[in-house]
Structure formats: C-alpha cells, structure tokens
C-alpha atoms as a PDB file:
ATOM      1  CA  UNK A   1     114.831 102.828 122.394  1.00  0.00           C
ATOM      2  CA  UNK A   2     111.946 105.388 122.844  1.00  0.00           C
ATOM      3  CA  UNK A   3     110.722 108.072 120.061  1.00  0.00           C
ATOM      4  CA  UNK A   4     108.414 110.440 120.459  1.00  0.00           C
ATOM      5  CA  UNK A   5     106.987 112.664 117.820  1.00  0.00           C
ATOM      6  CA  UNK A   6     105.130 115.747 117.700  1.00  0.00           C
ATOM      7  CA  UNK A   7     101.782 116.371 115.887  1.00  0.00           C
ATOM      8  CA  UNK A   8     102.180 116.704 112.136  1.00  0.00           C
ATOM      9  CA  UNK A   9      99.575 118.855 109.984  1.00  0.00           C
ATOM     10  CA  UNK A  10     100.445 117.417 106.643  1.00  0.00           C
ATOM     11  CA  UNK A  11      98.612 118.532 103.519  1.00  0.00           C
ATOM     12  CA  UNK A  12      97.676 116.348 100.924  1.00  0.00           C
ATOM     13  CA  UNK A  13      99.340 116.106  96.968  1.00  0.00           C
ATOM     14  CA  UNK A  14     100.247 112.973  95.579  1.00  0.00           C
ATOM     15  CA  UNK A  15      98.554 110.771  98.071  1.00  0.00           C
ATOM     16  CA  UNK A  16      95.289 112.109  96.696  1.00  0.00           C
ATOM     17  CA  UNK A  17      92.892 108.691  96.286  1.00  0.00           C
ATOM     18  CA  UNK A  18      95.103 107.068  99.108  1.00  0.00           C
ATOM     19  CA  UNK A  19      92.722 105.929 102.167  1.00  0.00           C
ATOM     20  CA  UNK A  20      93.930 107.514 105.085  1.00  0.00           C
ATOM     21  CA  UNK A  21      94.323 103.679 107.103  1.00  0.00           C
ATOM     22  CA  UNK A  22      97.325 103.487 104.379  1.00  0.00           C
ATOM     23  CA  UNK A  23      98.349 106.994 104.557  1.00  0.00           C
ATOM     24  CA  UNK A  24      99.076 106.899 108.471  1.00  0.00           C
ATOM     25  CA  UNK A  25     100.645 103.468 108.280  1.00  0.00           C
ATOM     26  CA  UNK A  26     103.120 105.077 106.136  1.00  0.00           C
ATOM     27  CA  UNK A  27     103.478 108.142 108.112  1.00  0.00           C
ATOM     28  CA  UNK A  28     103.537 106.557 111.154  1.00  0.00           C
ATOM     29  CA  UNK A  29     106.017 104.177 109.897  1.00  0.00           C
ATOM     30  CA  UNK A  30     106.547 101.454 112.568  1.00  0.00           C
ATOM     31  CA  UNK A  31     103.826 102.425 115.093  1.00  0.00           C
ATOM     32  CA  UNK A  32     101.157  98.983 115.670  1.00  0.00           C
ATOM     33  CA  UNK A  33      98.556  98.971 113.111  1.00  0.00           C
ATOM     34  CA  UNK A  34      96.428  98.152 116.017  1.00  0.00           C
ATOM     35  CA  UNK A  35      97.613 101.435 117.243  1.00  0.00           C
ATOM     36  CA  UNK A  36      97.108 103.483 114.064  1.00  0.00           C
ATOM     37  CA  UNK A  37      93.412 102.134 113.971  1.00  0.00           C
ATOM     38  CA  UNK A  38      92.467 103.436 117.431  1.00  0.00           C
ATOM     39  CA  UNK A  39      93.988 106.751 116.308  1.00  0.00           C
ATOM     40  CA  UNK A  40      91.582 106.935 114.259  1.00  0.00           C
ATOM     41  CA  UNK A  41      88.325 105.233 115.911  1.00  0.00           C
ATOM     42  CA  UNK A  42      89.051 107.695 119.457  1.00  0.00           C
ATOM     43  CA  UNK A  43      89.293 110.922 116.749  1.00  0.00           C
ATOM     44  CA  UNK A  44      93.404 111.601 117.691  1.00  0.00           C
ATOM     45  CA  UNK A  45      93.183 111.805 113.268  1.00  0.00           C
ATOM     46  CA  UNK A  46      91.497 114.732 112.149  1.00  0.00           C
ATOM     47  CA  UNK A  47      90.922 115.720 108.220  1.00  0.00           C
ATOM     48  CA  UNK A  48      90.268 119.138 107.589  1.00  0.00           C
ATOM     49  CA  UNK A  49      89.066 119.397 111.275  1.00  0.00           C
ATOM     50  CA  UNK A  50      86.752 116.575 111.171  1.00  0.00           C
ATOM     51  CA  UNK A  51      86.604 112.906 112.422  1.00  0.00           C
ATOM     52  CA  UNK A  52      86.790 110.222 109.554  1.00  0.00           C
ATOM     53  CA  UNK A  53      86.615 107.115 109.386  1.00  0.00           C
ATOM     54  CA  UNK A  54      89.604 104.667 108.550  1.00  0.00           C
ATOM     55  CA  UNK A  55      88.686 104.049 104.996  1.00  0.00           C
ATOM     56  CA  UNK A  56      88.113 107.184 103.786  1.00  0.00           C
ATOM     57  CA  UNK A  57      90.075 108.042 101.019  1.00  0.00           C
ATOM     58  CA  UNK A  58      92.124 111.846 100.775  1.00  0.00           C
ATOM     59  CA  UNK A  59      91.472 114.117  98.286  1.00  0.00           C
ATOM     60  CA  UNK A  60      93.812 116.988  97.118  1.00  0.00           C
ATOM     61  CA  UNK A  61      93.879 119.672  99.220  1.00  0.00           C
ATOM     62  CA  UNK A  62      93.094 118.228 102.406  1.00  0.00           C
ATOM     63  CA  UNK A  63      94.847 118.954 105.844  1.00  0.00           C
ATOM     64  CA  UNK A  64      95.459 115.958 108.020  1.00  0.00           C
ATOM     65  CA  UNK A  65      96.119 116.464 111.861  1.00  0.00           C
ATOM     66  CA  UNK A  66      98.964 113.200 112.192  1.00  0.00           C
ATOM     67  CA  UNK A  67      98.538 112.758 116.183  1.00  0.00           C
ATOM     68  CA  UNK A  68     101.547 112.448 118.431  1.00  0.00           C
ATOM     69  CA  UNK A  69     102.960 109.120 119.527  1.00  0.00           C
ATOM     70  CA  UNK A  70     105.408 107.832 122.225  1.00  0.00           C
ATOM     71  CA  UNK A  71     106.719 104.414 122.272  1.00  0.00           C
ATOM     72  CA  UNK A  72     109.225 101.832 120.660  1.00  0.00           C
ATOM     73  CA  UNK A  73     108.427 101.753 116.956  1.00  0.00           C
ATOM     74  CA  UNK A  74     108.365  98.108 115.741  1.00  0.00           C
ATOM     75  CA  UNK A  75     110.686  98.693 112.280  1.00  0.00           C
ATOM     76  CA  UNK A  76     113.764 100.407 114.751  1.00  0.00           C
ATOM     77  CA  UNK A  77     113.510  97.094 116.407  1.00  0.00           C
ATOM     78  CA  UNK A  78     114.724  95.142 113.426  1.00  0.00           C
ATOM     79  CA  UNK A  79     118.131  95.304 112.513  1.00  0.00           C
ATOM     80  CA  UNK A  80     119.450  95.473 109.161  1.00  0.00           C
ATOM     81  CA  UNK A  81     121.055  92.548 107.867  1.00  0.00           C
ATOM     82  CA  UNK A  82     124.407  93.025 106.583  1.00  0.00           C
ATOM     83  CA  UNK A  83     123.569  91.868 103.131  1.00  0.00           C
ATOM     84  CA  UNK A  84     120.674  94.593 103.048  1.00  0.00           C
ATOM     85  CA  UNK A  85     123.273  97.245 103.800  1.00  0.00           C
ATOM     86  CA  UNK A  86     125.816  95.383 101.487  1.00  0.00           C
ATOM     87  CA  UNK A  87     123.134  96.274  98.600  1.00  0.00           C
ATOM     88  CA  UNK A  88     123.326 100.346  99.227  1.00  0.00           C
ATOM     89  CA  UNK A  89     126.604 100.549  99.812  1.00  0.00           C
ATOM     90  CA  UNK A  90     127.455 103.503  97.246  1.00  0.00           C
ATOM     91  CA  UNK A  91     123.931 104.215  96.229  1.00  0.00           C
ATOM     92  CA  UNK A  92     123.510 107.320  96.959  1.00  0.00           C
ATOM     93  CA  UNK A  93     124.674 109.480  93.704  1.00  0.00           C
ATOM     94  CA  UNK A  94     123.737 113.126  95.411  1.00  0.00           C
ATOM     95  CA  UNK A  95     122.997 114.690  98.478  1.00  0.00           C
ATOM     96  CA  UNK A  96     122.992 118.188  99.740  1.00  0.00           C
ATOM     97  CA  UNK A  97     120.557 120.050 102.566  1.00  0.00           C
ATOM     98  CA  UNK A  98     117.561 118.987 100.935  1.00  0.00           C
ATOM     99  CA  UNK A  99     117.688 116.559  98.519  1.00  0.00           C
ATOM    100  CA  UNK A 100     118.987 112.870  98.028  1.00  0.00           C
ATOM    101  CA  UNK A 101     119.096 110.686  94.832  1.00  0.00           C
ATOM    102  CA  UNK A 102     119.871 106.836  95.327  1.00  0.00           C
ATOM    103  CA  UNK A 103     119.811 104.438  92.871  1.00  0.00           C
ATOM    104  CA  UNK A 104     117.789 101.835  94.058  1.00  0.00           C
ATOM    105  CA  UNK A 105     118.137  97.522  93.788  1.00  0.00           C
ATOM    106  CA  UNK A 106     115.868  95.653  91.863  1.00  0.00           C
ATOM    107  CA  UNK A 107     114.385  93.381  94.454  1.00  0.00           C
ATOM    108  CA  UNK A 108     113.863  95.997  97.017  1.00  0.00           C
ATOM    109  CA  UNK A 109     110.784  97.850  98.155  1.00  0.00           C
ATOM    110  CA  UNK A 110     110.556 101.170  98.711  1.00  0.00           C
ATOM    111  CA  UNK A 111     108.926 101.077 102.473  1.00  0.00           C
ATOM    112  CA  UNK A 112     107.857  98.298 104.666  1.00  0.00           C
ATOM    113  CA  UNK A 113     104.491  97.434 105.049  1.00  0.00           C
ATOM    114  CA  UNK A 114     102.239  94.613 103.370  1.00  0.00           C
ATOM    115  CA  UNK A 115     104.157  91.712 105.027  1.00  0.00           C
ATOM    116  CA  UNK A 116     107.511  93.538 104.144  1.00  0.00           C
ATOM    117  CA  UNK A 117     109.425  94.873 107.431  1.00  0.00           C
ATOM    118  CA  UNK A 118     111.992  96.866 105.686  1.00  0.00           C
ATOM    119  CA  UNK A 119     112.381  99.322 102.608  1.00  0.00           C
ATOM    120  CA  UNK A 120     114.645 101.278 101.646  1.00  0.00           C
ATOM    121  CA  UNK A 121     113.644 104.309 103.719  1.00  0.00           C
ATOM    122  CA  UNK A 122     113.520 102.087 106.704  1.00  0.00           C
ATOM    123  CA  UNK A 123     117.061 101.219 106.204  1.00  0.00           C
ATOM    124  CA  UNK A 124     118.390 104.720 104.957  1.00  0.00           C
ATOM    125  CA  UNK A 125     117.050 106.013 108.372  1.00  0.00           C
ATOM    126  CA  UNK A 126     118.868 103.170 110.125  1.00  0.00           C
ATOM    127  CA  UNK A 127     121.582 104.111 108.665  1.00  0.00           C
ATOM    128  CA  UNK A 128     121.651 107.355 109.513  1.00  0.00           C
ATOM    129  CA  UNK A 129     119.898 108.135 112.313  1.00  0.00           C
ATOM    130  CA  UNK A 130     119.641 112.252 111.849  1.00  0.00           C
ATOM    131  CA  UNK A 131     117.693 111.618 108.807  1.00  0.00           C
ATOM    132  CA  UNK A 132     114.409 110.803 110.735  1.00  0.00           C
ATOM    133  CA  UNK A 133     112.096 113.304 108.462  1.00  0.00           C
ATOM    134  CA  UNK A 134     113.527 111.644 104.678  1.00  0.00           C
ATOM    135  CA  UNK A 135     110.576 111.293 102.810  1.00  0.00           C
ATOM    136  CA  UNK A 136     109.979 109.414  99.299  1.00  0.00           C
ATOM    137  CA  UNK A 137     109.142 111.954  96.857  1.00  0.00           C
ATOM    138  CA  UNK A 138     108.172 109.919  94.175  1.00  0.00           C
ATOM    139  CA  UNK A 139     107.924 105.711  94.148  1.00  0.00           C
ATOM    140  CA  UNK A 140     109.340 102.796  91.940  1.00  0.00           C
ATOM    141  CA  UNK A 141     107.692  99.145  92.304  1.00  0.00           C
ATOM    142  CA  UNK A 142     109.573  96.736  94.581  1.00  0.00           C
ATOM    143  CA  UNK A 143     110.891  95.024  90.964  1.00  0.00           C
ATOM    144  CA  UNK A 144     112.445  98.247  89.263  1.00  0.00           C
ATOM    145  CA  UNK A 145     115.057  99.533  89.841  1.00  0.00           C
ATOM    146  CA  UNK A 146     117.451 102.865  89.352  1.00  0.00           C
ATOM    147  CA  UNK A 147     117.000 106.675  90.103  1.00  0.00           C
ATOM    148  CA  UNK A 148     114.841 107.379  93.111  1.00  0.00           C
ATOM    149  CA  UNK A 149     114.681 110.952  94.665  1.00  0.00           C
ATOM    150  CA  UNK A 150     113.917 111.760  98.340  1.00  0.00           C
ATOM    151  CA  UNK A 151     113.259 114.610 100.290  1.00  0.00           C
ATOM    152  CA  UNK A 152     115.491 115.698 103.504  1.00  0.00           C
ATOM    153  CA  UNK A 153     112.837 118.271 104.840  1.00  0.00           C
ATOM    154  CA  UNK A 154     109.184 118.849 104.569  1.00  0.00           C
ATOM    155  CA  UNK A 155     109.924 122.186 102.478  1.00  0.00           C
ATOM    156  CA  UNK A 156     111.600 120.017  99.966  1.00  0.00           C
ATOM    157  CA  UNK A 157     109.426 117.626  99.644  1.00  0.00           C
ATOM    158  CA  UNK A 158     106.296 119.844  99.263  1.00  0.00           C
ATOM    159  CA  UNK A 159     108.566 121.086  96.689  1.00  0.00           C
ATOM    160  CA  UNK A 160     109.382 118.640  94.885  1.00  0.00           C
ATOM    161  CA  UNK A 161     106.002 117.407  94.753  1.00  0.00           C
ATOM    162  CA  UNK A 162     105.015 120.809  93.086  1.00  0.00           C
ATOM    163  CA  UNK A 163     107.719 119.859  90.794  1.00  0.00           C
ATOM    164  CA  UNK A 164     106.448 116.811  89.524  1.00  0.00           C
ATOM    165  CA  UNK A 165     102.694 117.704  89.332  1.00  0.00           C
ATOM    166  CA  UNK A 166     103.962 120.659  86.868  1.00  0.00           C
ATOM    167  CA  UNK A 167     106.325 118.400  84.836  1.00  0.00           C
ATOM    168  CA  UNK A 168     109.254 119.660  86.078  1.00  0.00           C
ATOM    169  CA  UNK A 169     111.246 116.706  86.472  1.00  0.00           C
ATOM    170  CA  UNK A 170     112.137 114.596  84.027  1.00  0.00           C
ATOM    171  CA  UNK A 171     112.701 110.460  83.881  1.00  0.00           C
ATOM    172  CA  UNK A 172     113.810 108.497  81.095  1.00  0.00           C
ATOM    173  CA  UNK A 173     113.346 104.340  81.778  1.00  0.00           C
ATOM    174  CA  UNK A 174     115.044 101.522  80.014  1.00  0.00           C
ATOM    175  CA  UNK A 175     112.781  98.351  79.803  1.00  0.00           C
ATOM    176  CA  UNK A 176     112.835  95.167  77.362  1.00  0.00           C
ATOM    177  CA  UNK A 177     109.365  93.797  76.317  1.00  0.00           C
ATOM    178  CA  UNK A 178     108.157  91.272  74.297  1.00  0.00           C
ATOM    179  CA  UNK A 179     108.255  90.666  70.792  1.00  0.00           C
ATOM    180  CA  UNK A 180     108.857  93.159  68.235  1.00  0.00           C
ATOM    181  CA  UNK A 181     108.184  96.738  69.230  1.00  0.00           C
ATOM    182  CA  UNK A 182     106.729  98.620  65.728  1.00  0.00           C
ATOM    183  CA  UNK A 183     108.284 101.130  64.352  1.00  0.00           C
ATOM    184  CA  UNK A 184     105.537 103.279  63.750  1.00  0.00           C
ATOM    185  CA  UNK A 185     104.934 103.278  67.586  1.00  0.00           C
ATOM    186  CA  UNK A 186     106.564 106.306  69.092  1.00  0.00           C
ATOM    187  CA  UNK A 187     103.931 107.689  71.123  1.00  0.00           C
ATOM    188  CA  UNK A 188     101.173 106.085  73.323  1.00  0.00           C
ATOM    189  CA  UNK A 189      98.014 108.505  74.837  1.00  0.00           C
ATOM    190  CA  UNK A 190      95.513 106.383  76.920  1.00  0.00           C
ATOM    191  CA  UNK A 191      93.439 107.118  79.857  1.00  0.00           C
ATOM    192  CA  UNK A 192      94.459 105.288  82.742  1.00  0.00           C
ATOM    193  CA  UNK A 193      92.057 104.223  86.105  1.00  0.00           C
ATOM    194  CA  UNK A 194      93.181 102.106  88.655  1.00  0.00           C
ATOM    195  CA  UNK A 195      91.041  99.400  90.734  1.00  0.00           C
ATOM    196  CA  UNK A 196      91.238  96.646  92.379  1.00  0.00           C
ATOM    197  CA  UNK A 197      91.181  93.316  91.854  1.00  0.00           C
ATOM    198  CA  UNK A 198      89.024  89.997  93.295  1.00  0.00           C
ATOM    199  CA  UNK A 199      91.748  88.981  95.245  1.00  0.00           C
ATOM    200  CA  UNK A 200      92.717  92.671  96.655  1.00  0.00           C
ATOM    201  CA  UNK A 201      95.278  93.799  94.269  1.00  0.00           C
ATOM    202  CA  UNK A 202      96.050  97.099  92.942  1.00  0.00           C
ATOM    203  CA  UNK A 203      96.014  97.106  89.283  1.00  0.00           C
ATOM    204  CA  UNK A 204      95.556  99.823  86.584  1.00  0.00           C
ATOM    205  CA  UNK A 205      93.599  99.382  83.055  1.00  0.00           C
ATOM    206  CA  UNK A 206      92.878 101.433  80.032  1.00  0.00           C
ATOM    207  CA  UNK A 207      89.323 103.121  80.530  1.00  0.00           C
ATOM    208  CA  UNK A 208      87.808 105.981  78.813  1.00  0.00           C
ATOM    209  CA  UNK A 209      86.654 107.667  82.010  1.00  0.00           C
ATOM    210  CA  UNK A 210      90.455 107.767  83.628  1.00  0.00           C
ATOM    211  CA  UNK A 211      92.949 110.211  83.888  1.00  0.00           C
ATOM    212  CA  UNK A 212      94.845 111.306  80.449  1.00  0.00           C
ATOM    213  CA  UNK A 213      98.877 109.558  80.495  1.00  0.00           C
ATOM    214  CA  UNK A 214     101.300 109.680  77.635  1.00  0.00           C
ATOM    215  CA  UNK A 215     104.721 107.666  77.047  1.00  0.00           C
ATOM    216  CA  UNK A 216     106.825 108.699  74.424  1.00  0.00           C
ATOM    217  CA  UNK A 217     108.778 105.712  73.406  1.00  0.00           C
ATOM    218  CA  UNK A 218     112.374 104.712  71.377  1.00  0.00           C
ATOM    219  CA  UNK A 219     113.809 101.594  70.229  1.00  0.00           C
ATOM    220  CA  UNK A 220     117.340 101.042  71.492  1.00  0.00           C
ATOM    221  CA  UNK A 221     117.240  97.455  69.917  1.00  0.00           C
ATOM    222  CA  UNK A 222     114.822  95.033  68.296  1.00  0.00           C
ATOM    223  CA  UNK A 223     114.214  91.559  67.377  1.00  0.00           C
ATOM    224  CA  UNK A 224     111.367  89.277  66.469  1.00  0.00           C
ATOM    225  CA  UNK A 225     111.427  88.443  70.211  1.00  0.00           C
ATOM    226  CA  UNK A 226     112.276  91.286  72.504  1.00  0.00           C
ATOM    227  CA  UNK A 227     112.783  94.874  72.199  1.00  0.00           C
ATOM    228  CA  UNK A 228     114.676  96.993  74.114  1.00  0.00           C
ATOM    229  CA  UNK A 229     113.197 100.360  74.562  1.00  0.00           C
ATOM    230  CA  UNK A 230     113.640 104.019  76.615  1.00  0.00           C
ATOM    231  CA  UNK A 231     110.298 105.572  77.603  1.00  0.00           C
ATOM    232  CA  UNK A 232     110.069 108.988  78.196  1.00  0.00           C
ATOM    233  CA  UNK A 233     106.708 109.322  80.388  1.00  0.00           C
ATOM    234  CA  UNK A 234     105.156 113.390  79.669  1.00  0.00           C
ATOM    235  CA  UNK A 235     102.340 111.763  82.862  1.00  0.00           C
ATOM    236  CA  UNK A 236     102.980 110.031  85.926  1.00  0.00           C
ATOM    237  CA  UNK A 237     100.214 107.633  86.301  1.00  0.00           C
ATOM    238  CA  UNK A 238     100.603 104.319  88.458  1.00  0.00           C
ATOM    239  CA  UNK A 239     101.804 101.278  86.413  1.00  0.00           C
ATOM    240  CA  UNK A 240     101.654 104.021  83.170  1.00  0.00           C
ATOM    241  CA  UNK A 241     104.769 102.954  81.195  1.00  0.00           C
ATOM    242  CA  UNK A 242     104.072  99.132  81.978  1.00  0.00           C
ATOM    243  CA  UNK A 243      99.868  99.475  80.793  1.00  0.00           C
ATOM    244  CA  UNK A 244     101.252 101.770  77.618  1.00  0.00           C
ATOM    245  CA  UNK A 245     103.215  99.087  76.696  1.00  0.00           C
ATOM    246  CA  UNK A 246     100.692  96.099  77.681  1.00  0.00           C
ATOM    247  CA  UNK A 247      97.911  98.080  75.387  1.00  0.00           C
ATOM    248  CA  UNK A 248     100.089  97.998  72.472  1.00  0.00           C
ATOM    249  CA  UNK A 249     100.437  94.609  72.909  1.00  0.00           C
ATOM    250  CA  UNK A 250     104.184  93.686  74.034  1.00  0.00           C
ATOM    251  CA  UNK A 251     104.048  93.494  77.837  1.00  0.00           C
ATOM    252  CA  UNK A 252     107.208  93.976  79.779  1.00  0.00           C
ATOM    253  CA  UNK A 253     109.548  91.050  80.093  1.00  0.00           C
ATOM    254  CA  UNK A 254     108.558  89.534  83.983  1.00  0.00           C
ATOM    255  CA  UNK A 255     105.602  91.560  84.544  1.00  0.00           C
ATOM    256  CA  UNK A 256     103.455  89.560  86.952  1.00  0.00           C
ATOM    257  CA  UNK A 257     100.801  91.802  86.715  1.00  0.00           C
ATOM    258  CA  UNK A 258     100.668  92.530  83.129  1.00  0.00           C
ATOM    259  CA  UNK A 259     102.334  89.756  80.929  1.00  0.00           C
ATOM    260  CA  UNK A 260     100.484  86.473  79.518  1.00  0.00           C
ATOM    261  CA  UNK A 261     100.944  83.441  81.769  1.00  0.00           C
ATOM    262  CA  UNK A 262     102.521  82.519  78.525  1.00  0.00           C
ATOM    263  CA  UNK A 263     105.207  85.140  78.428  1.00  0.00           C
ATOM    264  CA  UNK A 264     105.950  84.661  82.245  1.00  0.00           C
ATOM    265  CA  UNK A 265     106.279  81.124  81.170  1.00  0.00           C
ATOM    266  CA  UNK A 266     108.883  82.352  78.452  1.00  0.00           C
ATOM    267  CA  UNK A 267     110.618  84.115  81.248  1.00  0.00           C
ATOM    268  CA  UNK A 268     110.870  82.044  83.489  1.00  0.00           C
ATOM    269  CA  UNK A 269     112.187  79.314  81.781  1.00  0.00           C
ATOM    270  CA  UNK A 270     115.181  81.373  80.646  1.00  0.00           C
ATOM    271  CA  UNK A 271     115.590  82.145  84.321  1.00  0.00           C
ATOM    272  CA  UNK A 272     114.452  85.410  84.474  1.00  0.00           C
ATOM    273  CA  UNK A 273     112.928  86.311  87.484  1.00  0.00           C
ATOM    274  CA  UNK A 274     112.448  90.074  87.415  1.00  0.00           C
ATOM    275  CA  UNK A 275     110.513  93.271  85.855  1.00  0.00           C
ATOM    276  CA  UNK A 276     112.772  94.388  83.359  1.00  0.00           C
ATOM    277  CA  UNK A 277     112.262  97.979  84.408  1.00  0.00           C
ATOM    278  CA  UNK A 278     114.876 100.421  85.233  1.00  0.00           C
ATOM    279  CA  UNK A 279     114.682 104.001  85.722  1.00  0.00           C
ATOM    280  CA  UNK A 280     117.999 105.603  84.187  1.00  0.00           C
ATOM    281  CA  UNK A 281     117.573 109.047  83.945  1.00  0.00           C
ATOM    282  CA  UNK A 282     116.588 112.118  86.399  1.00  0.00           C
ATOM    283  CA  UNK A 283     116.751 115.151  85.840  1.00  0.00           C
ATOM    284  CA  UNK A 284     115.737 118.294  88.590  1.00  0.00           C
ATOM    285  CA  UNK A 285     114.227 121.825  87.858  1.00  0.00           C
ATOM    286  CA  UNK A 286     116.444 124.945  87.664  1.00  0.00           C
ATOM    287  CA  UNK A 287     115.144 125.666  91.095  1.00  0.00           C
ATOM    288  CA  UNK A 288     116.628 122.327  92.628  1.00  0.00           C
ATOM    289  CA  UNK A 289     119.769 122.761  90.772  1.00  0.00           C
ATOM    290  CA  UNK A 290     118.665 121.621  87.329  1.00  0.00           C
ATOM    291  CA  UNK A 291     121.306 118.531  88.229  1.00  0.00           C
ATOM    292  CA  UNK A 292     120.885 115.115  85.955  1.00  0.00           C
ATOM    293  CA  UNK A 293     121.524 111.881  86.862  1.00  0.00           C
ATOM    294  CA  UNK A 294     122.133 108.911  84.555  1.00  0.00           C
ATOM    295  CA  UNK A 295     122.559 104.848  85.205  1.00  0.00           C
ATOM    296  CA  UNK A 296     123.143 102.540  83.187  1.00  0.00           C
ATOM    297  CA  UNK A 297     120.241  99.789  82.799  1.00  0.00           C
ATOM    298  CA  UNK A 298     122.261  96.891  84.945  1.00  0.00           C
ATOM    299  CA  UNK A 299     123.878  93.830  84.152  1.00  0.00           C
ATOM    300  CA  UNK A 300     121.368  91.747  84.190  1.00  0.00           C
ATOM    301  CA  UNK A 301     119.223  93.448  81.535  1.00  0.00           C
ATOM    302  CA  UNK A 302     122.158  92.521  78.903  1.00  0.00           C
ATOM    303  CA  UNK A 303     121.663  88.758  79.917  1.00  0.00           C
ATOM    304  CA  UNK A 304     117.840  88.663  79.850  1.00  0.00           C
ATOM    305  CA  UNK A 305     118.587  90.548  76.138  1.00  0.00           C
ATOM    306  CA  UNK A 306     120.249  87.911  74.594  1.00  0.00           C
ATOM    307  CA  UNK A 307     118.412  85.134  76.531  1.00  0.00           C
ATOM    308  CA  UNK A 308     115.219  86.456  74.848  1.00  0.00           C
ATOM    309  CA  UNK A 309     116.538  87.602  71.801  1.00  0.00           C
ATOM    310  CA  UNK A 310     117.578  83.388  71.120  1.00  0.00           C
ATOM    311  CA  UNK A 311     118.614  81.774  67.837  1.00  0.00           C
ATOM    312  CA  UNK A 312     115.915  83.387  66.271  1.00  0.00           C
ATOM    313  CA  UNK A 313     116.127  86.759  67.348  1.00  0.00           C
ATOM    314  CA  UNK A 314     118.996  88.906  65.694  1.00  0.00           C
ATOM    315  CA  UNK A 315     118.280  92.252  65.739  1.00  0.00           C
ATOM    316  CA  UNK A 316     117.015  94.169  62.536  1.00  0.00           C
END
C-alpha cells in the first residue's frame, strides 16, 4: 500500500518545548526514523523559514514546513490484533464532523513510538481508513485511562487547542493514593518544571522557577491506607495531578515514577499492576457544543480499593 502526503505548514501550541526530532516522528507517524532524520539534515524541515537542526526544541508560535513523503509507512504494515480491536469495541462515546471522544483502556498508549508500534490513533485510523487527519488533542499516560478527545480536522484541532490553553474544557479524574488524604487538603498550587532524568526519562518536579499548576481536590473515600479522591485540575501541566499529590505526600497507588519503592512494593504484592488514574469527566465549550461526558472509574479501581483499604483500613 502506497501513501503520499502533501506538505503540511503546521503551527505550533501545545507542542511548545517538544524537539522537533519528536515532533515529526509523531507527525510523520510511520515514516523511518532514518527517514525523518535526513528530512531534516538535507533542510526538506523548515521552522519559521529556516534550517534547524534535529534537536532543536519548538517554541510557541512557530511555523513548521512538514515536507512531503511517498512510500509504505511502517505502522499501516502492522495489523491490528484482534484482541487490540476487541479493547475499543464501543469506545467511542461521541462523534460528529469534527470531534471524537473515546474512552480509552488502561494499558494502552496513546501513539506508537518509543519501542511501542501501535496506539490508539494508529489503530483508530486502521480502523477507519477516511480518518487519516485524526489528531490527539490532548494526551493521557499509557497507564490511565478514560475520556480522551480527538480532533477530525485541522480547524478543530487548532480549536480545541485554543480551548484548552483558555480553560475551556473541563476534566474531573478519579485516582486512589496512598494513605490517608487530610482533610484540610482541598487545594494544591505548586510550580511545576519538567527534566530529565540520568537514564533518559521524562519526569516533572516541584521547582520554584516552573510554570504555576493547581489541582483542586475531594475525598470520595478514606482510610488509614488509601484514599480515593476526584481532582479537578484549573492547569494542565505534564504529570500535574500525579506531582500535586506526590508533594503532599500520598503518591498515587502504582505510580512507577512517583511512588516509594516501598509503596510499589505494597502494590504489587496485592497484585496491582497499574496507575490508578482515570479520567471520568469531560466537558466541551459552548462553542463545541458545551456536551459532557462522564465514566465511571472501572472495575478494577473497586478491587485495588478494598485490597488497599485491608483489615485495617475501614473508612472514616
């Protein structure tokens, strides 16, 4: 199967930060890496009208010439497994012209890329072939799971972008931690930064020079062992709700990033081998429809609940 695809002049939002290597991997979903690189090195990639180099990193504002390619992109090569397509069978809870909201698996990355072949977005395209310009508007990690929205056409997505930078659209998230969550905690302001760790991974601390984030939080239930919470995050910072909750000192039940090797110790030994993470509620502007969506945190949270909660643990 051949594709061929016409130069893009995309303009950069919430990529801002992103290097541009990354950034064309993901917009040139499927093309060689080795390809992509070349791109880059021969000056096909332009930023603003300019040669870059393959680590720069995009800022706001910027216009970046996306060259066109011809070929047999790798990711339409691989099939779908059946059990992939078993797990978004009646996902999607909306769709019109623009605009698609699936409720995404736990377990299940977003894209491909980083030693994974297939996302969701890879297989949503496979799927349906005529969607070959659905874009991710906004991202969950690999582990949580629940409301995701994605864009049909570039006007959408540009809008919806604008939508979320002006806090516009509105999430609610279930998650369980550890330990007792206080009472007097309803609210949590930090500044965020993100960097990178010895080994190469992305990870995001509290640091007086970042970028403002706020989580409003409630207690849905409590013990002396886990809470179950809803956050309401007013920011959209990477990793926010799970470095809010990490700085007040009761980590999210299987965070590998966050969590004591202690607590993933905890977890692990009760079997529980996932971020306990779930984004339930979505809500659109007026000017998409103003539509909300709601799901339940599932199954699974109600068994790591009581598996944490223990003897020990009734709730007060």
């Amino acid at each position: 199967m051949s594709v061929e695809r016409a130069v893009q002049h995309v303009t950069v939002d919430l990529d801002a930060g992103q290097r541009i290597d990354n950034f064309l991997l993901r917009e040139l979903s499927g093309v060689p890496r080795s390809r992509v690189y070349r791109m880059v090195r021969k000056g096909e990639v332009r930023v603003n009208g300019r040669r870059i180099g393959p680590y720069y990193k995009l800022r706001a504002g910027d216009v970046v010439r996306v060259p066109p390619w011809h070929g047999a992109p790798q990711a339409l090569a691989a099939q779908v497994p059946g059990w992939q397509l078993d797990r978004l069978e009646g996902a999607v809870l909306f769709e019109d012209d623009a605009l698609m909201v699936v409720n995404k698996p736990a377990g299940l990355a977003v894209h491909g890329g980083s030693g994974i072949q297939l996302g969701l977005i890879e297989i949503l395209r496979q799927q349906r072939p005529e969607l070959d310009r659905l874009a991710l508007v906004h991202r969950l990690d690999r582990d949580t799971s629940g409301c995701l929205l994605l864009a049909k056409t570039r006007p959408a997505l540009l809008a919806m972008h604008r939508a979320f930078r002006e806090g516009q659209v509105r999430k609610t998230y279930d998650l369980l931690v550890h330990g007792g969550w206080p009472r007097r905690v309803r609210t949590v302001s930090l500044k965020l930064s993100r960097y990178v760790t010895a080994s190469g991974e992305r990870r995001v601390r509290v640091d007086a020079s970042g970028k403002a984030s706020r989580t409003d939080f409630e207690i849905e239930r409590r013990s002396d062992r886990v809470s179950w919470l809803r956050a309401h995050p007013q920011t959209g910072r990477t990793h926010q709700i799970r470095v809010h909750a990490q700085a007040e000192g009761h980590p999210l039940v299987g965070d590998e990033k966050y969590a004591s090797e202690a607590q993933l110790g905890q977890a692990r030994a009760a079997a529980l081998n996932r971020l306990y993470l779930h984004a339930r509620v979505l809500t659109l502007p007026e000017a998409a429809g103003g539509h909300r969506f709601e799901v339940p945190a599932p199954d699974d949270f109600e068994v790591a609940w009581e598996k944490m909660r223990g003897a020990s643990g009734a709730p007060d």
